[in-house]
Protein backbone atom coordinates (compact mmCIF):
# COMPACT_ATOMS: atom_id res chain seq x y z
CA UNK A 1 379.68 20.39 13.55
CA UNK A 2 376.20 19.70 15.48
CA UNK A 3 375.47 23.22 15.91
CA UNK A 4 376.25 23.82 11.88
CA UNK A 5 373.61 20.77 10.94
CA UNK A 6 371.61 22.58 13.48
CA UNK A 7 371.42 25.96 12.49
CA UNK A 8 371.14 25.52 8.83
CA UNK A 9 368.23 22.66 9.74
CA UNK A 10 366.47 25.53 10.94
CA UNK A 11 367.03 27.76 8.13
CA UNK A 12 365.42 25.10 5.80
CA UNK A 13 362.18 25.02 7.68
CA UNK A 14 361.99 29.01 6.75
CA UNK A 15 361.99 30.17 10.56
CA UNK A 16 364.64 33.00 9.20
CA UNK A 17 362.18 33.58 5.69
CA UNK A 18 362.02 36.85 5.33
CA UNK A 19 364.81 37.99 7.74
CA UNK A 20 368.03 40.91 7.34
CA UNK A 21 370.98 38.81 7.20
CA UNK A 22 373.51 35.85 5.48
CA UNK A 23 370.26 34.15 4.58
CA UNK A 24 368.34 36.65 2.94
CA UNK A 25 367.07 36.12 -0.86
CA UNK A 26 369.44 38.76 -2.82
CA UNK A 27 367.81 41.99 -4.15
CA UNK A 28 367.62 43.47 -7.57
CA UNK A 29 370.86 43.82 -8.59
CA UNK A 30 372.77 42.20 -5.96
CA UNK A 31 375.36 39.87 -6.20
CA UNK A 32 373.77 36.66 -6.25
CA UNK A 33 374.89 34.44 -2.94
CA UNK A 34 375.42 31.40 -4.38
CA UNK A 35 378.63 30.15 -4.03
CA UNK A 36 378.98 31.54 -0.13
CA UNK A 37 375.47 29.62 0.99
CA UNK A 38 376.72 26.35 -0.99
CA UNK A 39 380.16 26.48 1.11
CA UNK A 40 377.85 26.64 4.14
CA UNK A 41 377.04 23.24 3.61
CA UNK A 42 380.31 21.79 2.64
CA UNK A 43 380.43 20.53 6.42
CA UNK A 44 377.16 18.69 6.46
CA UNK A 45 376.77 17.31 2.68
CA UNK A 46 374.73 14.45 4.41
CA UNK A 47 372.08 16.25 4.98
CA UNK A 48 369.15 17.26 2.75
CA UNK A 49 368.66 20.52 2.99
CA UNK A 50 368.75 22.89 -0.55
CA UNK A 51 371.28 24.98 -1.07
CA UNK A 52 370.40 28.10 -3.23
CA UNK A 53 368.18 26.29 -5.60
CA UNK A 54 370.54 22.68 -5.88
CA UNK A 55 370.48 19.22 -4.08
CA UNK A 56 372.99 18.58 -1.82
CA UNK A 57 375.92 15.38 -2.58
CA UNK A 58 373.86 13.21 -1.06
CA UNK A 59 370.65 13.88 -3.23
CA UNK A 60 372.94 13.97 -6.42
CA UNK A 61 374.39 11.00 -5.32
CA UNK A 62 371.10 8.78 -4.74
CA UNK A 63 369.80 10.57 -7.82
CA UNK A 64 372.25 9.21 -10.23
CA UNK A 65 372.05 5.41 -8.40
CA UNK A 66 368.12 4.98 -10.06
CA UNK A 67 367.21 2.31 -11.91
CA UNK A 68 368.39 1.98 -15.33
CA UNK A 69 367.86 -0.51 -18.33
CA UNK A 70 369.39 -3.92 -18.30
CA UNK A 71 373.57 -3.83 -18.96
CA UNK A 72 374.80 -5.46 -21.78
CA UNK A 73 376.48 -8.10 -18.77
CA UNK A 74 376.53 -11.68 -20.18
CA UNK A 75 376.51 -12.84 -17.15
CA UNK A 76 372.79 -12.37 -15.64
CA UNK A 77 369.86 -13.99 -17.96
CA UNK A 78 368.10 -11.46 -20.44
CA UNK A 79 364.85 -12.52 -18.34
CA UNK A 80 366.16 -11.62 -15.08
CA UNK A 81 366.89 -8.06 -16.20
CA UNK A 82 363.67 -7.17 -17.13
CA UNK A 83 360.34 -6.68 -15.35
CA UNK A 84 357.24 -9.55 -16.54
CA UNK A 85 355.52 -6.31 -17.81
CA UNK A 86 358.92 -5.19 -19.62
CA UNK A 87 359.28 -8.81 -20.71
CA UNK A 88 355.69 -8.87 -22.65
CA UNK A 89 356.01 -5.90 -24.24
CA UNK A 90 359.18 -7.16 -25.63
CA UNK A 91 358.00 -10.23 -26.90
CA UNK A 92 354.52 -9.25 -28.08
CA UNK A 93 356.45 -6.64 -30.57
CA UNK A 94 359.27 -9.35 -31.35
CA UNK A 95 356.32 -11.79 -32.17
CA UNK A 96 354.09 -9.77 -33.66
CA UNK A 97 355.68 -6.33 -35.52
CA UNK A 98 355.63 -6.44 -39.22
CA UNK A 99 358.93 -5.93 -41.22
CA UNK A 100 358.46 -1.75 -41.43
CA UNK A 101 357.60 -1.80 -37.69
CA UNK A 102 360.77 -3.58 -36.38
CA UNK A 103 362.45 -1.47 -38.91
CA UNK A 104 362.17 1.16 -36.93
CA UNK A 105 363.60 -0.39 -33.14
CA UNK A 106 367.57 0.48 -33.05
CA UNK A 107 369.96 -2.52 -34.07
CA UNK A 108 367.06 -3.81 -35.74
CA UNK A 109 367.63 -3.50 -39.90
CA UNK A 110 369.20 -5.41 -42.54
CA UNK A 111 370.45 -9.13 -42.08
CA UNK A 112 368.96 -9.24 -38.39
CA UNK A 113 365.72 -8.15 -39.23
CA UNK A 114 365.17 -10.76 -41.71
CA UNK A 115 367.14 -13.22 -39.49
CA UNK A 116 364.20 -12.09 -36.33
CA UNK A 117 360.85 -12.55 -39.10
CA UNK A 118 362.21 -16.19 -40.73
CA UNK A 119 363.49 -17.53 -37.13
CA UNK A 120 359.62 -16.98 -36.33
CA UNK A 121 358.43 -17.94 -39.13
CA UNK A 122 359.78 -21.67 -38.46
CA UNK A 123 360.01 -22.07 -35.19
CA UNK A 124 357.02 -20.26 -33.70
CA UNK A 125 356.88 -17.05 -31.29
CA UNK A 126 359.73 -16.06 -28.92
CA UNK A 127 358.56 -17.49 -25.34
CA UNK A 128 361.66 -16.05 -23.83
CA UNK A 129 364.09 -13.22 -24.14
CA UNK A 130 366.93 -15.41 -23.82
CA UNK A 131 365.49 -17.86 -26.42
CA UNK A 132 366.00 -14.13 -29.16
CA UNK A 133 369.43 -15.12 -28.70
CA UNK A 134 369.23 -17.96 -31.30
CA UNK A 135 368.41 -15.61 -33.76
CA UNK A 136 371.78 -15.47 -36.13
CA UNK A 137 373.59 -12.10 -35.85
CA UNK A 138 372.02 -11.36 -32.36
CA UNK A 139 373.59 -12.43 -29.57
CA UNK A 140 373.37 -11.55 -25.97
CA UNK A 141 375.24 -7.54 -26.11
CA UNK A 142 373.10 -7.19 -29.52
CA UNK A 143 369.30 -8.33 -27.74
CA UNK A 144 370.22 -6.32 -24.84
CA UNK A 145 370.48 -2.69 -27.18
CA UNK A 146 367.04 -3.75 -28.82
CA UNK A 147 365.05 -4.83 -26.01
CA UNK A 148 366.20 -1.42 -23.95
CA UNK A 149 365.76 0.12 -27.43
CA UNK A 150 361.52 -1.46 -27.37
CA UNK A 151 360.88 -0.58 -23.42
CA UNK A 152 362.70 2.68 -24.03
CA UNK A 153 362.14 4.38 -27.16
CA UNK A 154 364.65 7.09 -28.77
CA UNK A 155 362.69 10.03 -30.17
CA UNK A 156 362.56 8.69 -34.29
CA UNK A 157 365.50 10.43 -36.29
CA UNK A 158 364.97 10.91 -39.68
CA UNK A 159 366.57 7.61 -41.71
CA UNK A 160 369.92 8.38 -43.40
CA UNK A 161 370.56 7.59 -46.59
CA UNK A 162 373.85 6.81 -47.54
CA UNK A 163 375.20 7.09 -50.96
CA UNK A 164 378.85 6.38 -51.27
CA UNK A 165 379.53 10.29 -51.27
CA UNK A 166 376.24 10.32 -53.50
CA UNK A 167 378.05 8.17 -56.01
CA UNK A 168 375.49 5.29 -56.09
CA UNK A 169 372.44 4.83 -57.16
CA UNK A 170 369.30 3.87 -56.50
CA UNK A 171 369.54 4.92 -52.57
CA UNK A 172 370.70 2.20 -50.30
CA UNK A 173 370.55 1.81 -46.27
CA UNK A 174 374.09 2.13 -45.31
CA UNK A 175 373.64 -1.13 -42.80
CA UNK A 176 373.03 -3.04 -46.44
CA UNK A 177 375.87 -2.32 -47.54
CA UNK A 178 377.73 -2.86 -44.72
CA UNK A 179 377.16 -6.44 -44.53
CA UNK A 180 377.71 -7.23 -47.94
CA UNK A 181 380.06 -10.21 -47.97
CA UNK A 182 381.04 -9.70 -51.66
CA UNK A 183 380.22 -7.75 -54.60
CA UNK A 184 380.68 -8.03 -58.68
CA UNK A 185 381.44 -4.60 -60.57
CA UNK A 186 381.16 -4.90 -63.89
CA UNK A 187 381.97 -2.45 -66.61
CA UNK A 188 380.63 -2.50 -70.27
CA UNK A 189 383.29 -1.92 -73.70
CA UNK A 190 382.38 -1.21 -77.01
CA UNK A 191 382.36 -5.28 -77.71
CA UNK A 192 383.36 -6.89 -74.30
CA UNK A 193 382.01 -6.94 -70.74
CA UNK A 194 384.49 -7.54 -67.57
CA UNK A 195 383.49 -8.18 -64.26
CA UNK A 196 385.22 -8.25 -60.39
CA UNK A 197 384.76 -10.27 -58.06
CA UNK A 198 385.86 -8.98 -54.75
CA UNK A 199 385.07 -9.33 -51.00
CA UNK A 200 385.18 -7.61 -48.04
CA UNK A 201 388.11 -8.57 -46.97
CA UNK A 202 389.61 -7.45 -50.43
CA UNK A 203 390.17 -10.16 -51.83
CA UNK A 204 389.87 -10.81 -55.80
CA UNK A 205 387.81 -13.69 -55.79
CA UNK A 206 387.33 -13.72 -60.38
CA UNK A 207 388.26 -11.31 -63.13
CA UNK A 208 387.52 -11.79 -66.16
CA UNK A 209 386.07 -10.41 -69.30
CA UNK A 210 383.83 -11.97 -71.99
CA UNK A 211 383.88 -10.57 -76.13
CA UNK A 212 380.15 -9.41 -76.61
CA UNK A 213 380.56 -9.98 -80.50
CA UNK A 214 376.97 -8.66 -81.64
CA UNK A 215 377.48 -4.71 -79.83
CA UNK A 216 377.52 -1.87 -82.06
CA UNK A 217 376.71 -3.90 -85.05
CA UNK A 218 374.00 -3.29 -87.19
CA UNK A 219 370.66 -2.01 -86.43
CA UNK A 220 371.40 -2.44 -82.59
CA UNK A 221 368.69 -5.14 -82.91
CA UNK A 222 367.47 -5.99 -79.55
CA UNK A 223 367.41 -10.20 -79.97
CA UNK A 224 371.21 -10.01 -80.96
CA UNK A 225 372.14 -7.39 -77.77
CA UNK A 226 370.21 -9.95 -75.71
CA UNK A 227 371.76 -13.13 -76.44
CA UNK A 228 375.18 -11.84 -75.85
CA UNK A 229 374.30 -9.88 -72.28
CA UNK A 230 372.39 -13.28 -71.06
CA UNK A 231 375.77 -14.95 -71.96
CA UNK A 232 377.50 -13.18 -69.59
CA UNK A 233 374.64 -12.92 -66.64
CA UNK A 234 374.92 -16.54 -67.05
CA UNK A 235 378.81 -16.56 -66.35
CA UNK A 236 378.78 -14.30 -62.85
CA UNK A 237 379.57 -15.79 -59.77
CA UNK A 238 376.45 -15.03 -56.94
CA UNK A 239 377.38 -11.68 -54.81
CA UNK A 240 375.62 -9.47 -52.96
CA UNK A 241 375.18 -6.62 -55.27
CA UNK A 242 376.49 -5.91 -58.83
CA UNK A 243 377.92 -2.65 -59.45
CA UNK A 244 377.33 -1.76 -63.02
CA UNK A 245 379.67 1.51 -64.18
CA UNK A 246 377.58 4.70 -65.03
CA UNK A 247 379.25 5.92 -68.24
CA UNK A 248 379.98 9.40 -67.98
CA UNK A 249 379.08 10.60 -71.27
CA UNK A 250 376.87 13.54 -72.15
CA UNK A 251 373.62 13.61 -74.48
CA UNK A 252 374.91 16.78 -75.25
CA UNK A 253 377.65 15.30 -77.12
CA UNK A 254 376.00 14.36 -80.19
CA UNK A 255 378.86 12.16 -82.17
CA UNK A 256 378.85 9.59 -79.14
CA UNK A 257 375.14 9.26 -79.03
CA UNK A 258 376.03 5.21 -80.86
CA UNK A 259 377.48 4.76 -78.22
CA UNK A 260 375.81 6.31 -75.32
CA UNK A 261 372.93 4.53 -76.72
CA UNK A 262 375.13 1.43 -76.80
CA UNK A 263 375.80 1.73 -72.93
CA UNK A 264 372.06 2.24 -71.88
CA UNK A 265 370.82 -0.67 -73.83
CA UNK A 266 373.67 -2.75 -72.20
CA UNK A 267 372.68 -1.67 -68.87
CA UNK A 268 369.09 -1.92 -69.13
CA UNK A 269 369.65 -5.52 -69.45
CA UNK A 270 371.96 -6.31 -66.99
CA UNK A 271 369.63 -4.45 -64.07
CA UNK A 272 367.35 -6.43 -65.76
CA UNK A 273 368.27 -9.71 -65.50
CA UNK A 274 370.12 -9.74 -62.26
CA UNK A 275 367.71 -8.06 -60.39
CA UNK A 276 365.32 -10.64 -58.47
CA UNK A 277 362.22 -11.00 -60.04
CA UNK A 278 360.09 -11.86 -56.83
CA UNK A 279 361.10 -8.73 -54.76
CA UNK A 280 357.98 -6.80 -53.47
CA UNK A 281 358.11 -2.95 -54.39
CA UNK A 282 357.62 -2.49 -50.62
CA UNK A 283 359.89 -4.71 -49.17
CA UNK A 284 362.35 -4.41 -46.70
CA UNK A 285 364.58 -5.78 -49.38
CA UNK A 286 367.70 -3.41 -50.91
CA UNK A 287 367.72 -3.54 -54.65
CA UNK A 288 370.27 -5.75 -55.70
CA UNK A 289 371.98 -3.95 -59.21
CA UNK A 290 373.32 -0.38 -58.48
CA UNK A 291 374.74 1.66 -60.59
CA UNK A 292 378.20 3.50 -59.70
CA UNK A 293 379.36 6.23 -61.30
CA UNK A 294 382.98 6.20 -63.56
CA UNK A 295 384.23 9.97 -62.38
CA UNK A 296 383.73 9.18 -58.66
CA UNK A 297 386.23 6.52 -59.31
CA UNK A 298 388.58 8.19 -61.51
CA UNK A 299 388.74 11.19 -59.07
CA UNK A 300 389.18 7.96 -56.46
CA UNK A 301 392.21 7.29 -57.88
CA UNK A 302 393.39 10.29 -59.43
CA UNK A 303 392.69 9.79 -63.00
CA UNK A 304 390.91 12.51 -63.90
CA UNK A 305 392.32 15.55 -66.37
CA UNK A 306 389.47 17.86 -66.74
CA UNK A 307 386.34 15.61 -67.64
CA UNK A 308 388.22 13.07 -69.41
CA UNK A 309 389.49 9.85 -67.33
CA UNK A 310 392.66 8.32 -68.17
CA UNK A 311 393.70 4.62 -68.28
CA UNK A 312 394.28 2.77 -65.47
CA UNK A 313 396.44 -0.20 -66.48
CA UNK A 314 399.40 1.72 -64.50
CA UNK A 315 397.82 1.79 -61.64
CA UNK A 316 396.72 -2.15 -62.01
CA UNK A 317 400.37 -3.31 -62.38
CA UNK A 318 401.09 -1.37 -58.95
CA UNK A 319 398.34 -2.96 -57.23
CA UNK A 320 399.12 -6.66 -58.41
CA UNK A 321 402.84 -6.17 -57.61
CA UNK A 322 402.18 -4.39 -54.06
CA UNK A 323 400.02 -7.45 -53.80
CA UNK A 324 403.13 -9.87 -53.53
CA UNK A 325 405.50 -7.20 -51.88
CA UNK A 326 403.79 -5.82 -49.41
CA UNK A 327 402.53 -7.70 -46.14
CA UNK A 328 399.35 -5.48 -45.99
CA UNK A 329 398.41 -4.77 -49.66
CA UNK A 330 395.64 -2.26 -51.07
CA UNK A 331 393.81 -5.54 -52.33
CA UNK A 332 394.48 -9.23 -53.04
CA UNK A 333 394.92 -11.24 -55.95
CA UNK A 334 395.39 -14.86 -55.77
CA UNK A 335 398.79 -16.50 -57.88
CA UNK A 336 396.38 -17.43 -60.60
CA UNK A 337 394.72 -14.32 -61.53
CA UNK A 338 398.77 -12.57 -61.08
CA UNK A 339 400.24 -15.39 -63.26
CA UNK A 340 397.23 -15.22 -65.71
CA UNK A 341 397.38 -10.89 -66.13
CA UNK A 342 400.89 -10.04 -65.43
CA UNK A 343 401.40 -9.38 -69.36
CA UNK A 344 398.21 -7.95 -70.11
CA UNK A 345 398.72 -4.37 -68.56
CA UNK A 346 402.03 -3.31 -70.59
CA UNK A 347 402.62 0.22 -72.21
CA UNK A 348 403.45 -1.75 -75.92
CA UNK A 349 400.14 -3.82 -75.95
CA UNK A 350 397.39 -2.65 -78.28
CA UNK A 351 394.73 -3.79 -75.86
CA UNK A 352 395.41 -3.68 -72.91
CA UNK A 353 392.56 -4.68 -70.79
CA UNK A 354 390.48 -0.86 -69.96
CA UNK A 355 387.29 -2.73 -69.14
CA UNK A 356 389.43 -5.45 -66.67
CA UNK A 357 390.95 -2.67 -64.92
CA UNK A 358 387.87 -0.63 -64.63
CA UNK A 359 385.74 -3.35 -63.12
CA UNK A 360 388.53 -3.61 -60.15
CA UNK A 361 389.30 -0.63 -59.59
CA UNK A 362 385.39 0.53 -59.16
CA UNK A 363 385.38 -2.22 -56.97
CA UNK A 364 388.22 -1.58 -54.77
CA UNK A 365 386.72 2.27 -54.69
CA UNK A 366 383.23 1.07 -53.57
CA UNK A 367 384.74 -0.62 -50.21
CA UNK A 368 387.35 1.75 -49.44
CA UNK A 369 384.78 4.74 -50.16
CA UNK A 370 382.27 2.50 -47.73
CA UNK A 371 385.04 2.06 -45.05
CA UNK A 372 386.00 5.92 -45.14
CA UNK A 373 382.63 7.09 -44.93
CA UNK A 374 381.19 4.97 -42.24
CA UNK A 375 382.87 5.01 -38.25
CA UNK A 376 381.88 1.39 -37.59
CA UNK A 377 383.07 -0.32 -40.44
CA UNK A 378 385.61 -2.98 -40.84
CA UNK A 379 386.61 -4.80 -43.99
């Protein structure tokens, strides 16, 4: 064993460069002698000496012990992780990056990035890195990924937009959606408007629908259209976002242009009024009406013959009764709403309900469309 550590020692310090033998460098078209010189040194891997253009163990081994950024361990102090020059560049962007700047540090978007600007905001600069960990929504494992995310910056990727299989509109970060607690879809009728209220946990919070009495009548006066869309703004619960249906019909088809002029009056209004009227144009801020479109959730669900969508009242009395008899159910409806619609939906009623059993259904689509699309979503 000595006299192996020995003789390849001697090697390394190139007394044998240049020599006939073992050792040699291979010609021009030689077999390379890689694998014979690297089982050389299987019986002295402690020592340092390259093998044919590699590290020994040992180097690979001290190699792949270097220092690394702090572990997301609870149990050591954020502080104590990181050098004081680690620790002030942390902080100084924490305390002093606008909006669009911390935008861009990983972990760092939606919810938590307006949580990180108002916690300042009122209580003064971070002095610590444990003290980030007041910050709702980002707690030790979270403050760990963005502070190794700050000292260590990922080449930028370009942002992904994420459209619900490019079924929503206006674009929307994914992460926004994501941590929408509930949401309101409402679909427009030739004289009613319904609306769903559902959360993430799919659970009908409301349903209902409201008779619009002054559509389609008349001159399509704009006071009259008004006064019965402010009506029913004024009746929807707060959500997250509203989810207005995008009717489907063509300006092509010229005998329902009444009504596809009908359907973009009524939704002009509604983005209208629910939209916040304070939002910046360049705000970090998602708009809050979006529009989803009616074939994405008939092909959803399988409703679709051609172009044409069919009704949907079926499929609602499945859903409500799979609601009581099964343990996990597609979605949720509390004894009141299932006492209150169970003899709304039948075959021998002349209205049935369309616009009720649009609004959940393009609800129900928008989270399990969300949930399918995106890994590290749970509803």
């Amino acid at each position: 064993m000595w006299f192996a550590r020995r003789f390849l020692s001697v090697v390394a310090r190139g007394q044998y460069a240049g020599r006939s033998g073992l050792f040699r460098r291979p010609q021009h078209c030689s077999l390379p002698e890689l694998e014979l010189r690297y089982l050389q040194c299987t019986c002295c891997w402690r020592s340092r000496v390259p093998v044919a253009g590699f590290e020994t163990l040992n180097t690979t081994i001290s190699s792949s012990s270097s220092s690394e950024p702090c572990k997301d361990d609870s149990s050591s102090t954020l502080d104590a992780c990181y050098t004081p020059e680690q620790r002030h560049a942390i902080l100084q962007l924490l305390n002093t990056a606008s909006p669009t700047e911390l935008s861009g540090v990983k972990f760092l978007r939606g919810r938590r990035l307006l949580n990180i600007v108002e916690y300042r905001d009122k209580n003064g600069p971070f002095k610590t890195l444990e003290s980030v960990v007041n910050v709702p929504r980002l707690k030790h494992r979270s403050a760990v990924v963005v502070f190794n995310s700050i000292i260590n910056p990922i080449k930028k990727e370009k942002k992904v937009r994420f459209q619900l299989v490019k079924f929503i509109k206006p674009e929307v970060d994914r992460s926004w959606l994501e941590e929408a607690n509930t949401i309101v879809s409402l679909v427009c009728g030739t004289n009613k408007i319904a609306w769903a209220h559902v959360d993430r946990e799919m659970k009908v919070l409301d349903w209902q629908e409201m008779a619009c009495p002054n559509f389609l009548k008349g001159l399509y006066l704009a006071s009259p259209y008004l006064n019965d869309v402010s009506a029913v703004v004024s009746h929807l619960p707060s959500a997250d976002f509203y989810i207005i249906e995008k009717s489907s019909i063509s300006v092509q088809n010229t005998g329902l242009f009444p009504v596809m002029a009908h359907m973009r009056t009524v939704e002009a209004m509604l983005f209208a009024l629910l939209e916040p009227r304070n939002c910046l144009p360049n705000s970090n801020i998602p708009p809050r009406v979006l529009n989803m479109m009616r074939t994405a959730v008939g092909r959803h669900f399988g409703l679709m013959v051609g172009e044409f969508r069919t009704s949907s009242a079926q499929l609602i009395k499945q859903l409500m009764t799979e609601s009581v008899t099964k343990k996990i159910p597609r979605i949720n409806f509390t004894g009141e709403l299932l006492i209150k619609y169970r003899d709304n939906f039948q075959m021998d009623v002349r209205n049935r309900g369309e616009e009720l059993c649009d609004a959940l259904l393009q609800a129900l689509a928008f989270y399990e469309l969300l949930r399918e699309s995106s890994n590290g979503f749970q509803p």
